[in-house]
Each structure stands twice: as C-alpha cells, then as structure tokens.
PDB file of N, CA and C in Angstrom:
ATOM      1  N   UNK A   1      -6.234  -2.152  10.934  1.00  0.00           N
ATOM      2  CA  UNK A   1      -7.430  -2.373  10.183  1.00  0.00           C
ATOM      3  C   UNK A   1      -7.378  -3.739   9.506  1.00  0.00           C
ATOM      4  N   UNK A   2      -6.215  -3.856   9.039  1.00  0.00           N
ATOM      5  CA  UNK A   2      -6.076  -5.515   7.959  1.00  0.00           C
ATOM      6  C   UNK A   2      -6.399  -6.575   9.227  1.00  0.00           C
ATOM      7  N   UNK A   3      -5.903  -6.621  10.706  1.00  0.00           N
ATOM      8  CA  UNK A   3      -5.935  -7.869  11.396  1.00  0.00           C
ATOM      9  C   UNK A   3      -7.034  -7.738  12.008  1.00  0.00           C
ATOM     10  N   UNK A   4      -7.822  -5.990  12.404  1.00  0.00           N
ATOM     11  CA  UNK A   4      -9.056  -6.396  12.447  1.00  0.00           C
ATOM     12  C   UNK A   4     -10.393  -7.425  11.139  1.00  0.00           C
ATOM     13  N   UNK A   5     -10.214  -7.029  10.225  1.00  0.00           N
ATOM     14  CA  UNK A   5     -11.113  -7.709   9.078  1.00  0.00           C
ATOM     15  C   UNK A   5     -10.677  -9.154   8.657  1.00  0.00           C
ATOM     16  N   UNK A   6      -9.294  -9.724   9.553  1.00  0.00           N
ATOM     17  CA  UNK A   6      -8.725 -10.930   9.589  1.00  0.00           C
ATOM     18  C   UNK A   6      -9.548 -11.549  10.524  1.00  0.00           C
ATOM     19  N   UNK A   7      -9.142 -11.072  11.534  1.00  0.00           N
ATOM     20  CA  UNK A   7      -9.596 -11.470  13.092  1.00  0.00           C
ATOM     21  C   UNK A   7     -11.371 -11.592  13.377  1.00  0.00           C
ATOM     22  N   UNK A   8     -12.287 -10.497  12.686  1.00  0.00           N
ATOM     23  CA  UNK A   8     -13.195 -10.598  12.579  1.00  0.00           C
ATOM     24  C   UNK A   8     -13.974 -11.437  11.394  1.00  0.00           C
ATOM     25  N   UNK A   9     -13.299 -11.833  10.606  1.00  0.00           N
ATOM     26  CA  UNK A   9     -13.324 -12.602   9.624  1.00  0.00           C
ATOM     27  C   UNK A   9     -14.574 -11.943   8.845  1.00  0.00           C
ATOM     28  N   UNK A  10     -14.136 -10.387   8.426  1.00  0.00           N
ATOM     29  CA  UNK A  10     -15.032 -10.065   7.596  1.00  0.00           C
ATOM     30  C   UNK A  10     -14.827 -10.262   5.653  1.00  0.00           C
ATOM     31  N   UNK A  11     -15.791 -10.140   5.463  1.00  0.00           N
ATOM     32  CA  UNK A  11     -15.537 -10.914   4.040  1.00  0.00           C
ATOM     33  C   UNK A  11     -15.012  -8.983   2.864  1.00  0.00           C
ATOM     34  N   UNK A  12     -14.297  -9.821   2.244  1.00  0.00           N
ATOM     35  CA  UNK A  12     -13.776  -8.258   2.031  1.00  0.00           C
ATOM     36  C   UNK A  12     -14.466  -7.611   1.201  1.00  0.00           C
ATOM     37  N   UNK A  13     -15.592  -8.475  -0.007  1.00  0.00           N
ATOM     38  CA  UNK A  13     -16.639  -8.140  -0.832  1.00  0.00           C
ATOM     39  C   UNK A  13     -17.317  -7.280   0.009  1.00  0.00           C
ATOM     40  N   UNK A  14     -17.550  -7.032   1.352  1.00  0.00           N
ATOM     41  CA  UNK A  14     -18.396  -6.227   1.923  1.00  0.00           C
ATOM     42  C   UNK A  14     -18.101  -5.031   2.520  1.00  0.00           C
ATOM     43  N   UNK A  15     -16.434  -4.553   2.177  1.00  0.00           N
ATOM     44  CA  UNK A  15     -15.786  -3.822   2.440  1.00  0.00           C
ATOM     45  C   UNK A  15     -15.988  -2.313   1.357  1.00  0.00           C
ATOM     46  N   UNK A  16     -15.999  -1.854   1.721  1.00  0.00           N
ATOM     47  CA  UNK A  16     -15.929  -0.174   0.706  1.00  0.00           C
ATOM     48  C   UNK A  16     -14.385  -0.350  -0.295  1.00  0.00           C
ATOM     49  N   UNK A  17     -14.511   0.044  -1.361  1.00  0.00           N
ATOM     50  CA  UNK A  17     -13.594  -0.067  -1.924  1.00  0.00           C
ATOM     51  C   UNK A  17     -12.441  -0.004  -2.117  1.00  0.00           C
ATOM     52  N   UNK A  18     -12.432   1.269  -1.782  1.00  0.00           N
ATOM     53  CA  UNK A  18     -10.941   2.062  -0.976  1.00  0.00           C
ATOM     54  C   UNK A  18     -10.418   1.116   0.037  1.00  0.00           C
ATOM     55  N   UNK A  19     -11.312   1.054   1.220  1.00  0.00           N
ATOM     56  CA  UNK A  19     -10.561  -0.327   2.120  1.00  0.00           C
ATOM     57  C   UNK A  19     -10.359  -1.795   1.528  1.00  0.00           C
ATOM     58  N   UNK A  20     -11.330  -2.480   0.906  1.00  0.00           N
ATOM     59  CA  UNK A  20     -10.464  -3.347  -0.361  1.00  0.00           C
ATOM     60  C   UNK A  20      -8.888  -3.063  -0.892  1.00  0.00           C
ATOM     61  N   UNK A  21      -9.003  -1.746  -1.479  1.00  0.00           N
ATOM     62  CA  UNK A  21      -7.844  -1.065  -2.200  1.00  0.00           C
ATOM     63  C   UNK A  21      -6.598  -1.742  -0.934  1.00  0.00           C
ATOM     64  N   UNK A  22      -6.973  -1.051   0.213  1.00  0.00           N
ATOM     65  CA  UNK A  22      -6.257  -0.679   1.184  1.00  0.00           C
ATOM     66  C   UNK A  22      -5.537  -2.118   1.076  1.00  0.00           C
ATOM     67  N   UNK A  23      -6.350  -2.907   1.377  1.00  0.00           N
ATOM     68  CA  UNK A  23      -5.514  -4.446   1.670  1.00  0.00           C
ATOM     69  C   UNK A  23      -5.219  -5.019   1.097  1.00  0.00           C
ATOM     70  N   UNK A  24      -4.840  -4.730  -0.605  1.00  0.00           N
ATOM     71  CA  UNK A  24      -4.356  -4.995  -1.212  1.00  0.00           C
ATOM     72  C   UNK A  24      -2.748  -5.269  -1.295  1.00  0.00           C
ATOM     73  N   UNK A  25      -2.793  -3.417  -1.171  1.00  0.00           N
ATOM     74  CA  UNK A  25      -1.579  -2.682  -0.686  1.00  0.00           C
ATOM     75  C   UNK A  25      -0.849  -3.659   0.374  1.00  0.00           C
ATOM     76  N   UNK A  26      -1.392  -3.804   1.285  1.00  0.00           N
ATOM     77  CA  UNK A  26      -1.378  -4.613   2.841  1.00  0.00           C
ATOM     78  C   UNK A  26      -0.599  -5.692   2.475  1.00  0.00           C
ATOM     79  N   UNK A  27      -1.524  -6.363   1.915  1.00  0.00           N
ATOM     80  CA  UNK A  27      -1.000  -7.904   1.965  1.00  0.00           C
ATOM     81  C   UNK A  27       0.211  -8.288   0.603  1.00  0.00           C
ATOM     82  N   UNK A  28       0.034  -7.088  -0.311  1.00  0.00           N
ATOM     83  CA  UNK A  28       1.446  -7.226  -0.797  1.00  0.00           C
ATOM     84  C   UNK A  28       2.575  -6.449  -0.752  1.00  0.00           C
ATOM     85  N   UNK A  29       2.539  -6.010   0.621  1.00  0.00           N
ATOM     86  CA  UNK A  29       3.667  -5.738   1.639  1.00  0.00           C
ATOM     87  C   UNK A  29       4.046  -4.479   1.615  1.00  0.00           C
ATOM     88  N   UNK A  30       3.347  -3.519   0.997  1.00  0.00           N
ATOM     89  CA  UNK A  30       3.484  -2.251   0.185  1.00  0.00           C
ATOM     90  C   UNK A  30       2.798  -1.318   1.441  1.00  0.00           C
ATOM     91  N   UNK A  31       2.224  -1.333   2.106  1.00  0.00           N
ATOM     92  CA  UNK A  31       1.987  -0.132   2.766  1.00  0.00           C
ATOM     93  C   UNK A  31       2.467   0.813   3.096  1.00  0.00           C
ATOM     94  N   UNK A  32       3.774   0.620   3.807  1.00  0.00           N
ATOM     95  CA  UNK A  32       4.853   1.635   4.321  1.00  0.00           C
ATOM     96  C   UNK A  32       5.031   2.609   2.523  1.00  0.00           C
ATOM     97  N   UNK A  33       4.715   2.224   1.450  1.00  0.00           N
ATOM     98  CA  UNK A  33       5.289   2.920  -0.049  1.00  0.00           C
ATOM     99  C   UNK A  33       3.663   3.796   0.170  1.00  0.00           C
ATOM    100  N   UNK A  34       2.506   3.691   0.828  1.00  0.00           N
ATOM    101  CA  UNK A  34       1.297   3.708   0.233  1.00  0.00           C
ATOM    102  C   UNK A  34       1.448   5.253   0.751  1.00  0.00           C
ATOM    103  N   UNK A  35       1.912   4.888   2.484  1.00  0.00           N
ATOM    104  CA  UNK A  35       1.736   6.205   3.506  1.00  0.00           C
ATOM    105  C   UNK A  35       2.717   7.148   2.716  1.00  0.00           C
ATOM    106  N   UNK A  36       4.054   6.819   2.150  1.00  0.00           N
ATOM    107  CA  UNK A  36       4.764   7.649   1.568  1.00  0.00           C
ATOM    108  C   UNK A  36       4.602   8.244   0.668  1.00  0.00           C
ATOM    109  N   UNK A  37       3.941   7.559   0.046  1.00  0.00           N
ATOM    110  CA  UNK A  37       2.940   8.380  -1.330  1.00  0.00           C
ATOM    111  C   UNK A  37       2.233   8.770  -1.634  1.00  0.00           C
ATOM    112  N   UNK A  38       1.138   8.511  -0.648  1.00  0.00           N
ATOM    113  CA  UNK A  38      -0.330   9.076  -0.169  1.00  0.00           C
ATOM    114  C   UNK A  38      -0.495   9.819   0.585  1.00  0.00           C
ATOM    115  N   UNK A  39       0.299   9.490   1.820  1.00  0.00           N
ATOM    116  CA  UNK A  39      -0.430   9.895   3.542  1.00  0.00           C
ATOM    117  C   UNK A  39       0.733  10.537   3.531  1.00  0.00           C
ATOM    118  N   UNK A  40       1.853  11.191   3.416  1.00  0.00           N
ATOM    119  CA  UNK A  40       3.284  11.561   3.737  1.00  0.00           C
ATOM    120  C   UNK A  40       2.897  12.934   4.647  1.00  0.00           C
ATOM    121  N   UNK A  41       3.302  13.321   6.033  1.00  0.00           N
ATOM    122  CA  UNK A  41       3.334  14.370   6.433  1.00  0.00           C
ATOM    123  C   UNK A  41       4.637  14.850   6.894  1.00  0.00           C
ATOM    124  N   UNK A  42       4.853  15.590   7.288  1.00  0.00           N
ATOM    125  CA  UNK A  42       6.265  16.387   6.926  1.00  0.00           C
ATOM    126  C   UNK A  42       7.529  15.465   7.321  1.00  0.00           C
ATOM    127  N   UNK A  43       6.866  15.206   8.451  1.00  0.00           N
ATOM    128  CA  UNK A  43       8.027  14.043   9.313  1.00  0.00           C
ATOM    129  C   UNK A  43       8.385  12.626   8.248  1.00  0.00           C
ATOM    130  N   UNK A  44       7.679  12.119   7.678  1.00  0.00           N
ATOM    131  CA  UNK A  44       7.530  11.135   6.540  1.00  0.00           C
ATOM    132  C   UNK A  44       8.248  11.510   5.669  1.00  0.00           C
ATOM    133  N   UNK A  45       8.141  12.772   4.941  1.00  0.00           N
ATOM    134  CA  UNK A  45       8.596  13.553   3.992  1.00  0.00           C
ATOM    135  C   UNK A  45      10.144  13.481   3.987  1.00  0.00           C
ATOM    136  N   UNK A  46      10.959  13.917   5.718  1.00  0.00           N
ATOM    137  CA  UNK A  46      11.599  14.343   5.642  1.00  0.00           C
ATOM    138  C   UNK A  46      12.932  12.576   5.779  1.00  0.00           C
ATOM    139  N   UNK A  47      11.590  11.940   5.850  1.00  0.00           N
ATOM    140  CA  UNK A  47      12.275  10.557   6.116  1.00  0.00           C
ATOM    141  C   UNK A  47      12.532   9.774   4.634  1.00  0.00           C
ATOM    142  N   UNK A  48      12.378  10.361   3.772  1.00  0.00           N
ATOM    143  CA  UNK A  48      11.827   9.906   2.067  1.00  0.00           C
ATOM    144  C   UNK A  48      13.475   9.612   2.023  1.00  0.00           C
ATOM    145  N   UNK A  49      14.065  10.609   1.622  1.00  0.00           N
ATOM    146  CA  UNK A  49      15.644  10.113   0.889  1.00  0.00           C
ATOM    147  C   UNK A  49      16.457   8.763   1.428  1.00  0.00           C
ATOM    148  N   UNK A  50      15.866   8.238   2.833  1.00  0.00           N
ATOM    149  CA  UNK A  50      16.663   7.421   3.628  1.00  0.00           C
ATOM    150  C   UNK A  50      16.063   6.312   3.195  1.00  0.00           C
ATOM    151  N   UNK A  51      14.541   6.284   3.120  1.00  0.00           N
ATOM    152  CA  UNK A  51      14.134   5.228   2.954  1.00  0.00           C
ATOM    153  C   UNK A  51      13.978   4.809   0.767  1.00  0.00           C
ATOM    154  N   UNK A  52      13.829   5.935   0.366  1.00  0.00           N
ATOM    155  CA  UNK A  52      14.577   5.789  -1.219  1.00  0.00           C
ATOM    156  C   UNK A  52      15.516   4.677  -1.264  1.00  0.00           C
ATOM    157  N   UNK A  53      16.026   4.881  -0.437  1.00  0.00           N
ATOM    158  CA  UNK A  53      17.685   4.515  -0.814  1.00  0.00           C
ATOM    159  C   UNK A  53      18.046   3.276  -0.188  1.00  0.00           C
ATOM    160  N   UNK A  54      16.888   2.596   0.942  1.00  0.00           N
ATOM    161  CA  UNK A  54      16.948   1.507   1.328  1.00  0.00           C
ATOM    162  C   UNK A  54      16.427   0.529   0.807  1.00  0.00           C
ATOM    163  N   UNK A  55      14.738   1.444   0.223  1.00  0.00           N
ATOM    164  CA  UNK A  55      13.919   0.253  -0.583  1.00  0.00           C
ATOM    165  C   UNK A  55      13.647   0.928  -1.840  1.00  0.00           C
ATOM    166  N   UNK A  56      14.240   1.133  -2.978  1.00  0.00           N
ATOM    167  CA  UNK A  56      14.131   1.719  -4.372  1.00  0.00           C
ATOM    168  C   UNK A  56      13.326   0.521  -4.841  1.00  0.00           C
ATOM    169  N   UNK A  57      13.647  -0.526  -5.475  1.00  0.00           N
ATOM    170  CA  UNK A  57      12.981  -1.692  -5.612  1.00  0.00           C
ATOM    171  C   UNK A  57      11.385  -1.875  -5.166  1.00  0.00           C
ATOM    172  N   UNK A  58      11.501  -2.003  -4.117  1.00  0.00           N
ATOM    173  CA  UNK A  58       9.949  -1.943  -3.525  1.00  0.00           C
ATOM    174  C   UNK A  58       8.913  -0.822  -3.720  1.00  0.00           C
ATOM    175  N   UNK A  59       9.705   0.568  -3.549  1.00  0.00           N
ATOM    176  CA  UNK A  59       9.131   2.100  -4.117  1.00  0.00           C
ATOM    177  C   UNK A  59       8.398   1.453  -5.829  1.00  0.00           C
ATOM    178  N   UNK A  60      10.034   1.272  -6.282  1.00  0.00           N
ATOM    179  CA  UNK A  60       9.555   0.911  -8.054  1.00  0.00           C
ATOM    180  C   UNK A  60       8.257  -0.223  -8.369  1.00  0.00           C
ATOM    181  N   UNK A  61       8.386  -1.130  -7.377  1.00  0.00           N
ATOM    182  CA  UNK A  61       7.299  -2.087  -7.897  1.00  0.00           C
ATOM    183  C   UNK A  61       6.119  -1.620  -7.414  1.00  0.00           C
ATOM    184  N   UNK A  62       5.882  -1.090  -6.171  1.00  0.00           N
ATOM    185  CA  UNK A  62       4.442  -0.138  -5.811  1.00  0.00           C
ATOM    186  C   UNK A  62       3.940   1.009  -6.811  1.00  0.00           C
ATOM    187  N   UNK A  63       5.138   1.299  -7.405  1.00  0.00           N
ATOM    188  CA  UNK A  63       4.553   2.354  -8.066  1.00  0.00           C
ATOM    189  C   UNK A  63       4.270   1.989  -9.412  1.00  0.00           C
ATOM    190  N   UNK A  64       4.718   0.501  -9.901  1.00  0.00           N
ATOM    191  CA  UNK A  64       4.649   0.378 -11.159  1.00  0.00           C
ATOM    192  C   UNK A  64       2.927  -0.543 -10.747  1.00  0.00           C
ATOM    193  N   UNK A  65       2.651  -1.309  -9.760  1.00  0.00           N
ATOM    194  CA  UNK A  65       1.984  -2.139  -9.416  1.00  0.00           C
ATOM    195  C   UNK A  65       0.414  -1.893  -9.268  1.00  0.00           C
ATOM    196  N   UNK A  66       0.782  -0.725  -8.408  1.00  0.00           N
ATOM    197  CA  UNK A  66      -0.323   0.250  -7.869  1.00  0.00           C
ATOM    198  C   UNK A  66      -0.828   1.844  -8.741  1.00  0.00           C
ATOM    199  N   UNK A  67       0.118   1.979  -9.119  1.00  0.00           N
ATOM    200  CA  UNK A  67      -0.206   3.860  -9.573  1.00  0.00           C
ATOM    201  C   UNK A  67      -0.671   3.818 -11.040  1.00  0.00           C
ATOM    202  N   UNK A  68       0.957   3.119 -11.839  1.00  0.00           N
ATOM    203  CA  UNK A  68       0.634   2.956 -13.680  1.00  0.00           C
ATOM    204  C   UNK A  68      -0.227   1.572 -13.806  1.00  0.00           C
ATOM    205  N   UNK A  69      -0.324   0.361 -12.610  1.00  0.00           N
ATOM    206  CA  UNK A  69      -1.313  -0.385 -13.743  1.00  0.00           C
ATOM    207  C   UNK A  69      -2.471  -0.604 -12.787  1.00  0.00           C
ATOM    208  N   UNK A  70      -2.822   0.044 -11.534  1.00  0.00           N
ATOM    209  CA  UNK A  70      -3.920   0.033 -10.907  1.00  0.00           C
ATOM    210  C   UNK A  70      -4.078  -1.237  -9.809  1.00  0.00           C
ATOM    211  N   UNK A  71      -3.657  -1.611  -9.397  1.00  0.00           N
ATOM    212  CA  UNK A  71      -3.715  -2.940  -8.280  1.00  0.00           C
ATOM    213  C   UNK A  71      -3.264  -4.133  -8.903  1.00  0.00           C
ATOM    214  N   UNK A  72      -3.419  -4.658  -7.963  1.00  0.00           N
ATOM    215  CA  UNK A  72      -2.645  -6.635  -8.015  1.00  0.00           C
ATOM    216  C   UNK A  72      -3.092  -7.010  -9.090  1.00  0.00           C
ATOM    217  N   UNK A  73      -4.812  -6.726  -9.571  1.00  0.00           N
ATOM    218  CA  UNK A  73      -5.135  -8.000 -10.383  1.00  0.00           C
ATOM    219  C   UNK A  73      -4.929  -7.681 -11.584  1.00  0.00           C
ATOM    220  N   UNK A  74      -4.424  -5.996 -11.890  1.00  0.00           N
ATOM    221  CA  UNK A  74      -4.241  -5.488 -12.799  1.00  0.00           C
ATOM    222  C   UNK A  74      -2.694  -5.783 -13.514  1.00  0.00           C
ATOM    223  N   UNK A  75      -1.743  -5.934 -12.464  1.00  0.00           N
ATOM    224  CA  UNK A  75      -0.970  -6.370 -12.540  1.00  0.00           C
ATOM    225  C   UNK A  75       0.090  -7.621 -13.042  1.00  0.00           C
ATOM    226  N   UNK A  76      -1.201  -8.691 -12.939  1.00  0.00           N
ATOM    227  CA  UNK A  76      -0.819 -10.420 -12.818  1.00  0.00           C
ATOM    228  C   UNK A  76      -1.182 -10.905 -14.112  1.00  0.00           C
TER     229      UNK A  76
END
C-alpha cells in the first residue's frame, strides 16, 4: 500500500485517516511492531517472545511513539 501511494504519487491529505495513520507507522520503520500489536494472529502471536527479544527497543519506541503519545507529530 505505502509504494503504491509512492508510485502513484498520491497526495496523502487525500488519504482516509487510518491509511495516513498507516504510513506513518511505515515510514518510521515500525510496521512489523504495528501487525504485532494490532493485526497479531496466532502464528504472529506465537512468534512475539523471539521477536521481543530481538527488537525490545523498537517494540519500546512504537509503543511509546504511537500508543502513549499518538503518532510522529505528537511525538517531535
């Protein structure tokens, strides 16, 4: 979805919000934390402790970035 609205060079003001949201996430490298925290289905789930433990750091800043202060710009 992000390299389609790249590639099509859609303007992101014209995007629904949630997909805004989405590429937020995207482009500050956080997605793989988004599906784990959002989208997780069992197989994901069962993949959590491995990937905890690879990217704690990255978990912590998505969640401090995204969840307690609400997106990037909320953030900066």
């Amino acid at each position: 979805m992000a390299t389609t609205v790249e590639e099509k060079k859609i303007k992101r003001d014209k995007l629904d919000e949630s997909l805004r949201n989405l590429l937020e996430v995207y482009d500050a490298g956080m997605l793989d934390c988004w599906i784990l925290i959002n989208g997780a289905d069992q197989g994901i789930t069962r993949d959590y402790p491995a990937y905890r433990d690879a990217h704690r750091q990255l978990l912590h800043d998505y969640l401090a970035r995204f969840v307690v202060h609400g997106g990037v710009n909320a953030a900066q």
